[in-house]
N, C-alpha and C. Protein backbone atom coordinates (compact mmCIF):
# COMPACT_ATOMS: atom_id res chain seq x y z
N UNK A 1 0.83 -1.18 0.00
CA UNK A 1 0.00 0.00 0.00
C UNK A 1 0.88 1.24 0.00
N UNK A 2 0.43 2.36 -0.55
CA UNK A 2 0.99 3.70 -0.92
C UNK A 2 1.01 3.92 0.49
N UNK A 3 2.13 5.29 0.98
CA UNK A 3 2.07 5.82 1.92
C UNK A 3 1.95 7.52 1.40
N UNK A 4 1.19 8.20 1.84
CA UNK A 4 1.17 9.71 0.91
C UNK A 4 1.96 11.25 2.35
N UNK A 5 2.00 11.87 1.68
CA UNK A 5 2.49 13.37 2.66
C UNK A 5 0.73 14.31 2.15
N UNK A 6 0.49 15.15 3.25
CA UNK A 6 -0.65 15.87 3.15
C UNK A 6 0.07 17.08 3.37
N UNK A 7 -0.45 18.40 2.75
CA UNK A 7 -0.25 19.46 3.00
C UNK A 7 -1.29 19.96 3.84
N UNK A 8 -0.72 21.31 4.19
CA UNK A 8 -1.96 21.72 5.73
C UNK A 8 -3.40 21.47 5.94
N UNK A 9 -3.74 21.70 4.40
CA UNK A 9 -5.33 21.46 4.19
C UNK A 9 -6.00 20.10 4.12
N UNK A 10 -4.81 19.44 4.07
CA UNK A 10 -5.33 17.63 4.15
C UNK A 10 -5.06 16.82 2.63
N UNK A 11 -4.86 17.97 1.30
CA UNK A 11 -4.55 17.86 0.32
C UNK A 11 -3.48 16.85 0.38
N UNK A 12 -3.59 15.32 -0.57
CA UNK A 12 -2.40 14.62 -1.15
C UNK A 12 -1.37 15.42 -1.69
N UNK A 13 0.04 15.67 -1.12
CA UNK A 13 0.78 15.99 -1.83
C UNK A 13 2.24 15.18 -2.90
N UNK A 14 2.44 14.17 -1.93
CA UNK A 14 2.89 13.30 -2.86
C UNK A 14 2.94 11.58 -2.18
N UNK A 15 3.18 10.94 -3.02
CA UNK A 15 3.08 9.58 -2.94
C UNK A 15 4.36 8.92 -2.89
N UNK A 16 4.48 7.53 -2.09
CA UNK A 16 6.04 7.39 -1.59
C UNK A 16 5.61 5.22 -1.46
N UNK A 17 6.41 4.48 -1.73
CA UNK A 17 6.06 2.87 -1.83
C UNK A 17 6.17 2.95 -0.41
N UNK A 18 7.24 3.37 0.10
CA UNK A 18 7.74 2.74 1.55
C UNK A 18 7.20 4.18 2.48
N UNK A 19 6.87 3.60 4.18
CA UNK A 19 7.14 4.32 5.08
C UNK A 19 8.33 5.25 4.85
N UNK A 20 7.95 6.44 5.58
CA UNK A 20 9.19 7.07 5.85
C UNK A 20 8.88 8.05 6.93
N UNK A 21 9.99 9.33 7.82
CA UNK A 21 9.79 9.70 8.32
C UNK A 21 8.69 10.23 8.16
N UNK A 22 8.84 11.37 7.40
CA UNK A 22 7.28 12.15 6.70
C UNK A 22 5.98 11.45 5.93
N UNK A 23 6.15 10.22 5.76
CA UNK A 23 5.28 9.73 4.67
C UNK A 23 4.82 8.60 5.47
N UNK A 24 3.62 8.63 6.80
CA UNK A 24 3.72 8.12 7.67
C UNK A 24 2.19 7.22 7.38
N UNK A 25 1.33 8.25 6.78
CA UNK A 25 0.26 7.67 6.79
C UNK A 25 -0.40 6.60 5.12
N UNK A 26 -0.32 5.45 5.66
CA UNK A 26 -0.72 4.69 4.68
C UNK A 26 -2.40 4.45 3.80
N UNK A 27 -2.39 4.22 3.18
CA UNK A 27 -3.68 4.53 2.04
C UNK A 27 -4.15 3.62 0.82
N UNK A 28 -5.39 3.50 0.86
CA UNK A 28 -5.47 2.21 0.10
C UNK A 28 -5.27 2.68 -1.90
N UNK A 29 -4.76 1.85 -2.08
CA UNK A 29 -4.77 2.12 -3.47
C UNK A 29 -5.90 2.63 -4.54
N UNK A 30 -6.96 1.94 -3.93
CA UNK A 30 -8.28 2.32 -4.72
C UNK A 30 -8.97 3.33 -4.25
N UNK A 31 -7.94 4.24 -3.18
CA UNK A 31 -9.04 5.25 -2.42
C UNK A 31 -9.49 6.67 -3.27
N UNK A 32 -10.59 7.16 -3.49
CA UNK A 32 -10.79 8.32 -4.36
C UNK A 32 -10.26 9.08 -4.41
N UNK A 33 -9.51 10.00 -3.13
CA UNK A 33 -8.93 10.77 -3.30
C UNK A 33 -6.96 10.68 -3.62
N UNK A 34 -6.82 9.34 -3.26
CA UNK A 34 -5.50 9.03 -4.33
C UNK A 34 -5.24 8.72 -5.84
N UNK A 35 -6.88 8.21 -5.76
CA UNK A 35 -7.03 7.74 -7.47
C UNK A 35 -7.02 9.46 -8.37
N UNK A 36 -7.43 10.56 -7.80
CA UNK A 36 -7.92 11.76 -8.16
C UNK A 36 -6.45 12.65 -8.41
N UNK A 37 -5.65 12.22 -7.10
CA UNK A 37 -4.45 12.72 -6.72
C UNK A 37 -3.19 12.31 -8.21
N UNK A 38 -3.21 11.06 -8.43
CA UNK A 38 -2.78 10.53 -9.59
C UNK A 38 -3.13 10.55 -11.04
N UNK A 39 -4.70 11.28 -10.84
CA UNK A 39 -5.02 11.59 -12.19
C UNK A 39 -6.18 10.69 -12.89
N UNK A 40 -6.09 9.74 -12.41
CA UNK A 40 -7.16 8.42 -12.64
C UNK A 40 -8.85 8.89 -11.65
N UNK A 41 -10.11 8.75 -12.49
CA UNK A 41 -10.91 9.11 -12.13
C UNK A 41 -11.56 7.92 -11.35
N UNK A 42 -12.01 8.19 -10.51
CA UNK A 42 -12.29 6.93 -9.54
C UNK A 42 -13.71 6.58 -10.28
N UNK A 43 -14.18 6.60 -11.00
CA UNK A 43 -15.68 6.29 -11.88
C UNK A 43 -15.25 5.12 -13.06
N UNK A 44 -14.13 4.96 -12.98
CA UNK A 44 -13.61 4.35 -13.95
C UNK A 44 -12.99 3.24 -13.13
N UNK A 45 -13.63 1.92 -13.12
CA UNK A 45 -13.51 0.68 -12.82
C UNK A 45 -12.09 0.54 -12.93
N UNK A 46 -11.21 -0.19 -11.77
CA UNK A 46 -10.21 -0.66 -12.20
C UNK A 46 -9.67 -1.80 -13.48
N UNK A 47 -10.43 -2.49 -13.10
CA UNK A 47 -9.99 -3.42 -14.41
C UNK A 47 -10.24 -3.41 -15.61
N UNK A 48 -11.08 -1.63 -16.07
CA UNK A 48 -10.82 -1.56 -17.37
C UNK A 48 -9.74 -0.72 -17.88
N UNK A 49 -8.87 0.10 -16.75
CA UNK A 49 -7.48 0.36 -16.73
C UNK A 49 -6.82 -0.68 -17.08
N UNK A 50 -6.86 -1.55 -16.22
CA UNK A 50 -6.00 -2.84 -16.35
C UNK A 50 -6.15 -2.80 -17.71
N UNK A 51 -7.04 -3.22 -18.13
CA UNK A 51 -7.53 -3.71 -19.95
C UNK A 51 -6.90 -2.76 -21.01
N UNK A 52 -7.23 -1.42 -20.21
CA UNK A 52 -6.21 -0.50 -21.35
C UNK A 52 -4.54 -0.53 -21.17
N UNK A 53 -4.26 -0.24 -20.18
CA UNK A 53 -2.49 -1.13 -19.54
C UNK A 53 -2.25 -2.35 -20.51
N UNK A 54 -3.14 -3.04 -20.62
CA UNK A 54 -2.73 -4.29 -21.03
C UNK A 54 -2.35 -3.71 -22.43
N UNK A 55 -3.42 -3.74 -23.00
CA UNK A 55 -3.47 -3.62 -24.93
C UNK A 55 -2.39 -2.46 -25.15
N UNK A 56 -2.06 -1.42 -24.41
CA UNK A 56 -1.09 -0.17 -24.75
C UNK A 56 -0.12 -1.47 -24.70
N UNK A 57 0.01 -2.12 -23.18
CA UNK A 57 1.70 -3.08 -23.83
C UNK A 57 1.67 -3.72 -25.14
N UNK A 58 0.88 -4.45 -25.10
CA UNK A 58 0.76 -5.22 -26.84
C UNK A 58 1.13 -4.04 -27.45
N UNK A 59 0.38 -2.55 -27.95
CA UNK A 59 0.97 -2.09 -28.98
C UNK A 59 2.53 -1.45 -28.79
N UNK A 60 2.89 -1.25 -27.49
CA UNK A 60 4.17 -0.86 -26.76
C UNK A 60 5.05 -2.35 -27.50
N UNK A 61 4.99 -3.25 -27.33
CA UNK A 61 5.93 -4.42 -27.60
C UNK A 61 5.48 -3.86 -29.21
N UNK A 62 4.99 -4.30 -29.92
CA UNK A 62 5.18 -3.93 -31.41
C UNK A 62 6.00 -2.86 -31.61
N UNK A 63 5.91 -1.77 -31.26
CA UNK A 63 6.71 -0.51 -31.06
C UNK A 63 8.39 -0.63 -30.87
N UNK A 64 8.61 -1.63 -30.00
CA UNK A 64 9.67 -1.70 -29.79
C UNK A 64 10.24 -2.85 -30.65
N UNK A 65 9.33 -4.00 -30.77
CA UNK A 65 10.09 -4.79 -32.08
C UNK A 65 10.53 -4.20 -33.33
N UNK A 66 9.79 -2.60 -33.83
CA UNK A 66 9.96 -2.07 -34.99
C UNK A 66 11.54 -1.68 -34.59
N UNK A 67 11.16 -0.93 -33.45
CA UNK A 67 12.91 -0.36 -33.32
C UNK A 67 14.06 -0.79 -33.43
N UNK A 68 14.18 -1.87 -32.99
CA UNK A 68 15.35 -3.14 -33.03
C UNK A 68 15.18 -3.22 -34.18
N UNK A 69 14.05 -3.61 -34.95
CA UNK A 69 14.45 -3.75 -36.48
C UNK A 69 15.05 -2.92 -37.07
N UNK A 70 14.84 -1.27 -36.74
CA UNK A 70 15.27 -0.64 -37.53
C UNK A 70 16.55 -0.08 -37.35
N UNK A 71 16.88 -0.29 -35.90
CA UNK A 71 18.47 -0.14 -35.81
C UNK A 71 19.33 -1.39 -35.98
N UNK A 72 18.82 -2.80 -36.27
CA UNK A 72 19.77 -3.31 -36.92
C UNK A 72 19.43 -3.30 -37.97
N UNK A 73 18.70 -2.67 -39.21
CA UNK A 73 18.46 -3.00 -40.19
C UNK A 73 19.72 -1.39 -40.64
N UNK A 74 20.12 -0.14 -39.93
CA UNK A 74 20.69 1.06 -40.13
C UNK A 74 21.88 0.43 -39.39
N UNK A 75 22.21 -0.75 -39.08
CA UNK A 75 23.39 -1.15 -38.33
C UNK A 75 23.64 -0.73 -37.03
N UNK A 76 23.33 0.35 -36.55
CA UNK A 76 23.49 0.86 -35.31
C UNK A 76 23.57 -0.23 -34.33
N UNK A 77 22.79 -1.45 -34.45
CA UNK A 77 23.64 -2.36 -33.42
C UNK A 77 23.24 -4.03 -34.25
N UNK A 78 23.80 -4.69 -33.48
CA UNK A 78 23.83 -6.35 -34.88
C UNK A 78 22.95 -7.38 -32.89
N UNK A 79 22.24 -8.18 -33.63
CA UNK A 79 21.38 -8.79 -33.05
C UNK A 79 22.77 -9.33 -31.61
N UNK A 80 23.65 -9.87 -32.07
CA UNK A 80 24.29 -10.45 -30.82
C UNK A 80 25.05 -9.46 -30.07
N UNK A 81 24.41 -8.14 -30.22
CA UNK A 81 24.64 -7.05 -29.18
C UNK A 81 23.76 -7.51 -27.77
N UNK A 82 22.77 -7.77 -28.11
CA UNK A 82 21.52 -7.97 -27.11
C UNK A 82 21.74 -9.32 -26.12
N UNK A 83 20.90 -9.31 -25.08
CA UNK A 83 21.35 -10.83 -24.33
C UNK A 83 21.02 -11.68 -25.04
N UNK A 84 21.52 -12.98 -24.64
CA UNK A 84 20.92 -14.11 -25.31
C UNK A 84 19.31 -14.49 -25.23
N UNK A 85 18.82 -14.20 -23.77
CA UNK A 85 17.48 -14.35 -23.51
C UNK A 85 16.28 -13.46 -24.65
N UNK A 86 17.12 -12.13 -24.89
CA UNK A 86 16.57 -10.87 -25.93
C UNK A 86 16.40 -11.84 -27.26
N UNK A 87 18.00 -12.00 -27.78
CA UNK A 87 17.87 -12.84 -29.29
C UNK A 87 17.00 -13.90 -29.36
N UNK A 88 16.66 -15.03 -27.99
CA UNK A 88 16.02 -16.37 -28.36
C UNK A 88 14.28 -15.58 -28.86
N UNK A 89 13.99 -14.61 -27.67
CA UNK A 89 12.61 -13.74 -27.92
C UNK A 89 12.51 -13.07 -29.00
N UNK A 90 13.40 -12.40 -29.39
CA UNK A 90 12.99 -11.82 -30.99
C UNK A 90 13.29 -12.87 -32.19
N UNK A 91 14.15 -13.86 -32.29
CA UNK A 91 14.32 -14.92 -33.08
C UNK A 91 13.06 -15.85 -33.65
N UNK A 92 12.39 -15.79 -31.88
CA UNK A 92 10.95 -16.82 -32.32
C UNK A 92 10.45 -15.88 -32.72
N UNK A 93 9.75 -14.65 -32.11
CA UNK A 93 8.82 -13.58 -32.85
C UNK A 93 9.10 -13.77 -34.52
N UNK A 94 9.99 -13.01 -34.65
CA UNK A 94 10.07 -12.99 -36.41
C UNK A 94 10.27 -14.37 -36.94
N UNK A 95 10.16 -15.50 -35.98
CA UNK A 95 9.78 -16.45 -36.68
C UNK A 95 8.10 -17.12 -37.08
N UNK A 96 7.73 -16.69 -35.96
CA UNK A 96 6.19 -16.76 -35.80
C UNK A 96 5.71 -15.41 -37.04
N UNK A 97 6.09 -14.51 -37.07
CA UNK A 97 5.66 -13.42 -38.02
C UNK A 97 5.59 -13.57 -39.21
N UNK A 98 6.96 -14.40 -39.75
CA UNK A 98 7.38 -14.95 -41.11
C UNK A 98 6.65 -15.70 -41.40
N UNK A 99 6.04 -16.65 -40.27
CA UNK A 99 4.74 -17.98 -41.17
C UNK A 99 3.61 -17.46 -41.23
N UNK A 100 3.17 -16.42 -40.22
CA UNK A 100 1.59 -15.25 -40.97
C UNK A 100 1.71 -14.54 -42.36
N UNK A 101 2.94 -14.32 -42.20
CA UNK A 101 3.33 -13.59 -44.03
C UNK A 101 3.34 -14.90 -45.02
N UNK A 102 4.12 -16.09 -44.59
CA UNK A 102 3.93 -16.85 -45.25
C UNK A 102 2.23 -17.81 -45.92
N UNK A 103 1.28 -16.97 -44.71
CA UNK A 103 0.44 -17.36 -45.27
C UNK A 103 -0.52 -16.76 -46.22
N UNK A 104 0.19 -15.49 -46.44
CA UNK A 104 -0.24 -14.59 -47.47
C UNK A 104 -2.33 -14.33 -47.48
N UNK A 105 -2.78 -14.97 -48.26
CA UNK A 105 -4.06 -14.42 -48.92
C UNK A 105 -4.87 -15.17 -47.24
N UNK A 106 -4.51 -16.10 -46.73
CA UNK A 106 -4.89 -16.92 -46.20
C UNK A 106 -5.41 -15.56 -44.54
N UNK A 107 -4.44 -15.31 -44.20
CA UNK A 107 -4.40 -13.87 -43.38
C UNK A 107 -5.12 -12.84 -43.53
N UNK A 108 -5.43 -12.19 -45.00
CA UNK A 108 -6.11 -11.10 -45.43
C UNK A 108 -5.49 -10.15 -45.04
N UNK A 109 -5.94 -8.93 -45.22
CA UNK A 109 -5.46 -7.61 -45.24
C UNK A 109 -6.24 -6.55 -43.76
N UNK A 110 -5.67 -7.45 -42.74
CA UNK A 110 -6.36 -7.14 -41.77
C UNK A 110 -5.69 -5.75 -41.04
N UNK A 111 -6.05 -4.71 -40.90
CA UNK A 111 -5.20 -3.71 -40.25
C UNK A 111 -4.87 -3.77 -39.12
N UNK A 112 -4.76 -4.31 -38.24
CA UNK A 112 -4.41 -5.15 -36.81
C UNK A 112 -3.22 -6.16 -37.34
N UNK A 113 -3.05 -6.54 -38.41
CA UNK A 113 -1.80 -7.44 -38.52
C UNK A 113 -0.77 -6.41 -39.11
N UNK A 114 0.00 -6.81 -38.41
CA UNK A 114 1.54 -5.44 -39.04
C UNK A 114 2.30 -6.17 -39.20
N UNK A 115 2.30 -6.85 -40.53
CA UNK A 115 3.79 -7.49 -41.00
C UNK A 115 5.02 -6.71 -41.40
N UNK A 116 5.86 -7.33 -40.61
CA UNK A 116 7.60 -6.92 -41.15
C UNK A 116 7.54 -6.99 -42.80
């Protein structure tokens, strides 16, 4: 649970993971006026945050597979720059990617599929 600092008026002023001297009083995560404090409207169900969190990563990971492509494709760095755990994960990806392309007409022209 968050621990927050209040200014004189009782106002959240900032938010802290751990106890600390000043940051004494603890607070539940889902409470309105921290959800308000952070920007998130408390009318808005958590788990359809979650749901949007989620799908931004999916398009966040696409995002970043482009990049790697495109800096080793400009050389800026060669695949066995990266860990080994990195290369085995992008190795299968663009291997799994290559047999959706390979299935050409079969796939269609779906705008949700972003082939390399």
């Amino acid at each position: 649970m968050p621990y927050v600092i209040r200014d004189s008026d009782g106002r959240i002023t900032s938010v802290h993971i751990e106890r600390s001297s000043i940051a004494t009083e603890e607070l539940d995560i889902a409470a309105p006026e921290l959800q308000a404090f952070l920007g998130r409207s408390s009318k808005v169900p958590h788990g359809v945050v979650k749901d949007d969190l989620a799908a931004s990563d999916i398009d966040m990971i696409r995002v970043l597979e482009d990049l790697i492509a495109v800096l080793i494709d400009k050389r800026v760095i060669v695949m066995t720059d990266l860990p080994s755990a990195a290369q085995k994960k992008l190795s299968r990806r663009y291997g799994l990617r290559s047999k959706l392309t390979d299935l050409g007409s079969i796939v269609g022209d779906s705008e949700e599929l972003m082939l390399p």
